[in-house]
Protein backbone atom coordinates (compact mmCIF):
# COMPACT_ATOMS: atom_id res chain seq x y z
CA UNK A 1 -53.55 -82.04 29.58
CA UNK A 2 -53.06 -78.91 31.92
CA UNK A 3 -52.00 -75.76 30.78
CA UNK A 4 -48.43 -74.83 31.15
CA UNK A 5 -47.16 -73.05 34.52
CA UNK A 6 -45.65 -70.35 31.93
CA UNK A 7 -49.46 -69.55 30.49
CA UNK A 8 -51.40 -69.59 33.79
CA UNK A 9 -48.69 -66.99 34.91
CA UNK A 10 -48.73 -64.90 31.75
CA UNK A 11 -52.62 -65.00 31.70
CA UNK A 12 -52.37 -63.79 35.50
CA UNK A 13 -49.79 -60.86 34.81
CA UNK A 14 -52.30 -59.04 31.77
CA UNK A 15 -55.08 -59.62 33.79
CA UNK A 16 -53.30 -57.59 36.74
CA UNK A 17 -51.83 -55.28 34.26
CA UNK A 18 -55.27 -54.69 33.03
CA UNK A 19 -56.52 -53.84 36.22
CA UNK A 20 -53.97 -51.46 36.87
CA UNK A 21 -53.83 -49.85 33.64
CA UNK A 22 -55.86 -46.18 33.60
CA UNK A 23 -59.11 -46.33 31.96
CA UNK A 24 -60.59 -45.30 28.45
CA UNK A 25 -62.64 -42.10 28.26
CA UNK A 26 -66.43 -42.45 28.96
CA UNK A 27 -66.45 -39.80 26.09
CA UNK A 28 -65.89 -43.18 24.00
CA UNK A 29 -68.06 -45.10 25.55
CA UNK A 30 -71.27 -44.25 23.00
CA UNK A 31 -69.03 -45.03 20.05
CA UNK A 32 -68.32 -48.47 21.22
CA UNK A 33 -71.95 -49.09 22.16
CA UNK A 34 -72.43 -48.44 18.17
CA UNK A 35 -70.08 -50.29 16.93
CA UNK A 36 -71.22 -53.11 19.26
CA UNK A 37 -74.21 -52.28 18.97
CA UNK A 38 -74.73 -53.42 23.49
CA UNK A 39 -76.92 -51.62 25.91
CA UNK A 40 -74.47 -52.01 28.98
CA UNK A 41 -71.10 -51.42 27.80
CA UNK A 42 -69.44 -52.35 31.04
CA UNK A 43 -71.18 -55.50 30.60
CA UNK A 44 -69.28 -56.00 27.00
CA UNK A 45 -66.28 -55.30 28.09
CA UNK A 46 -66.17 -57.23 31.31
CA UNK A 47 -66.96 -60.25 28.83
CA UNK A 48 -64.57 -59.14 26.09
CA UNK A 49 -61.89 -59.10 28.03
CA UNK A 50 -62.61 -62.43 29.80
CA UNK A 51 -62.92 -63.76 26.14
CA UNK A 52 -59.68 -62.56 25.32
CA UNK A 53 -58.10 -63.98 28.41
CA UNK A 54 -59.25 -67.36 27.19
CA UNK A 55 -57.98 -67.01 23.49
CA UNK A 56 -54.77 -65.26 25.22
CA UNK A 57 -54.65 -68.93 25.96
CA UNK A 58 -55.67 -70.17 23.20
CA UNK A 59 -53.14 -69.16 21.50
CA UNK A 60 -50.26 -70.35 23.25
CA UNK A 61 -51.53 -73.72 22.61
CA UNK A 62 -51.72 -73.36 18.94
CA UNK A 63 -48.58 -72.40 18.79
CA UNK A 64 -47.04 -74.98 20.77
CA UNK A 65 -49.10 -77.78 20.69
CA UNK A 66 -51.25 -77.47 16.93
CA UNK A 67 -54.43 -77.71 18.80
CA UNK A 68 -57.49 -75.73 20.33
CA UNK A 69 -58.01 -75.77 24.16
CA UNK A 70 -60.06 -78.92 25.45
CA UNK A 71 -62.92 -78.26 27.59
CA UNK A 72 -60.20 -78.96 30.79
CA UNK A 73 -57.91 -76.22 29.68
CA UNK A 74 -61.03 -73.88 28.72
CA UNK A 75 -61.78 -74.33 32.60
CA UNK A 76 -58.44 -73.33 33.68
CA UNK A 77 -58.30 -70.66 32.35
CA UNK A 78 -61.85 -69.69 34.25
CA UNK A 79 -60.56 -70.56 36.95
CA UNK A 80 -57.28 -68.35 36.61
CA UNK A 81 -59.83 -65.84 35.75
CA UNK A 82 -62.78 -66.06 38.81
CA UNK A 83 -60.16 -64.92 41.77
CA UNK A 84 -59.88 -61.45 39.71
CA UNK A 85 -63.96 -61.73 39.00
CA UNK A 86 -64.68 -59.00 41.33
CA UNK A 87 -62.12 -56.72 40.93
CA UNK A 88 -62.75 -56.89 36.70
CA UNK A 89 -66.51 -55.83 37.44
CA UNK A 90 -65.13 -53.06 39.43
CA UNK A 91 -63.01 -52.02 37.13
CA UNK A 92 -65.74 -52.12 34.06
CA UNK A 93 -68.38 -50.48 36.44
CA UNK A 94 -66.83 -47.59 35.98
CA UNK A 95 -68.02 -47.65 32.48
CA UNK A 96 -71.52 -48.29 33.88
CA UNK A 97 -74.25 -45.41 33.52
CA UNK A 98 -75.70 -43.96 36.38
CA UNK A 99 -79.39 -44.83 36.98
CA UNK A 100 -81.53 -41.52 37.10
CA UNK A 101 -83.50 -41.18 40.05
CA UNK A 102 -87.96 -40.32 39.54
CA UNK A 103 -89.24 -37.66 41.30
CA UNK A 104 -92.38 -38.30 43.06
């Protein structure tokens, strides 16, 4: 069964709100990565946030329909998520550490 027009649309509009809303301080960027204990925290939060697009999803279904996603609505909501793919990395890059340069 497809997901309703009403989720695809809400999962859309926090996924554009999240690109558009200002970022967290780098300053709190080692705290995370010891909580998380992750190398690459831009990584983990380009995948925690696709994660919580999906349960975003999830949810809605619960609710309205007393069941988990199938494996049809899991790949809706991937592919609600892949047009934004780039612009997410983007985003989370910003996160990313700079690589130090050797000096020969």
């Amino acid at each position: 069964m497809p997901l309703d027009r009403d989720i695809k649309e809400l999962v859309e509009s926090v996924i554009e709100n999240d690109l558009a809303a200002p970022k967290i301080p780098k300053k709190r960027v080692p705290k995370l990565k010891a909580v998380w204990k992750c190398d690459h925290a831009h990584d983990f939060l380009y995948g925690h946030r696709v994660g919580y697009y999906k349960g975003l999803a999830e949810g809605f279904v619960l609710e309205r329909r007393r069941r988990e996603l199938t494996e049809d609505e899991e790949n809706e909501v991937f592919e609600i998520v892949e047009p934004y793919t780039k612009a997410l990395r983007q985003y989370f890059a910003y996160y990313r550490e700079k690589r130090r340069t050797r000096k020969k």
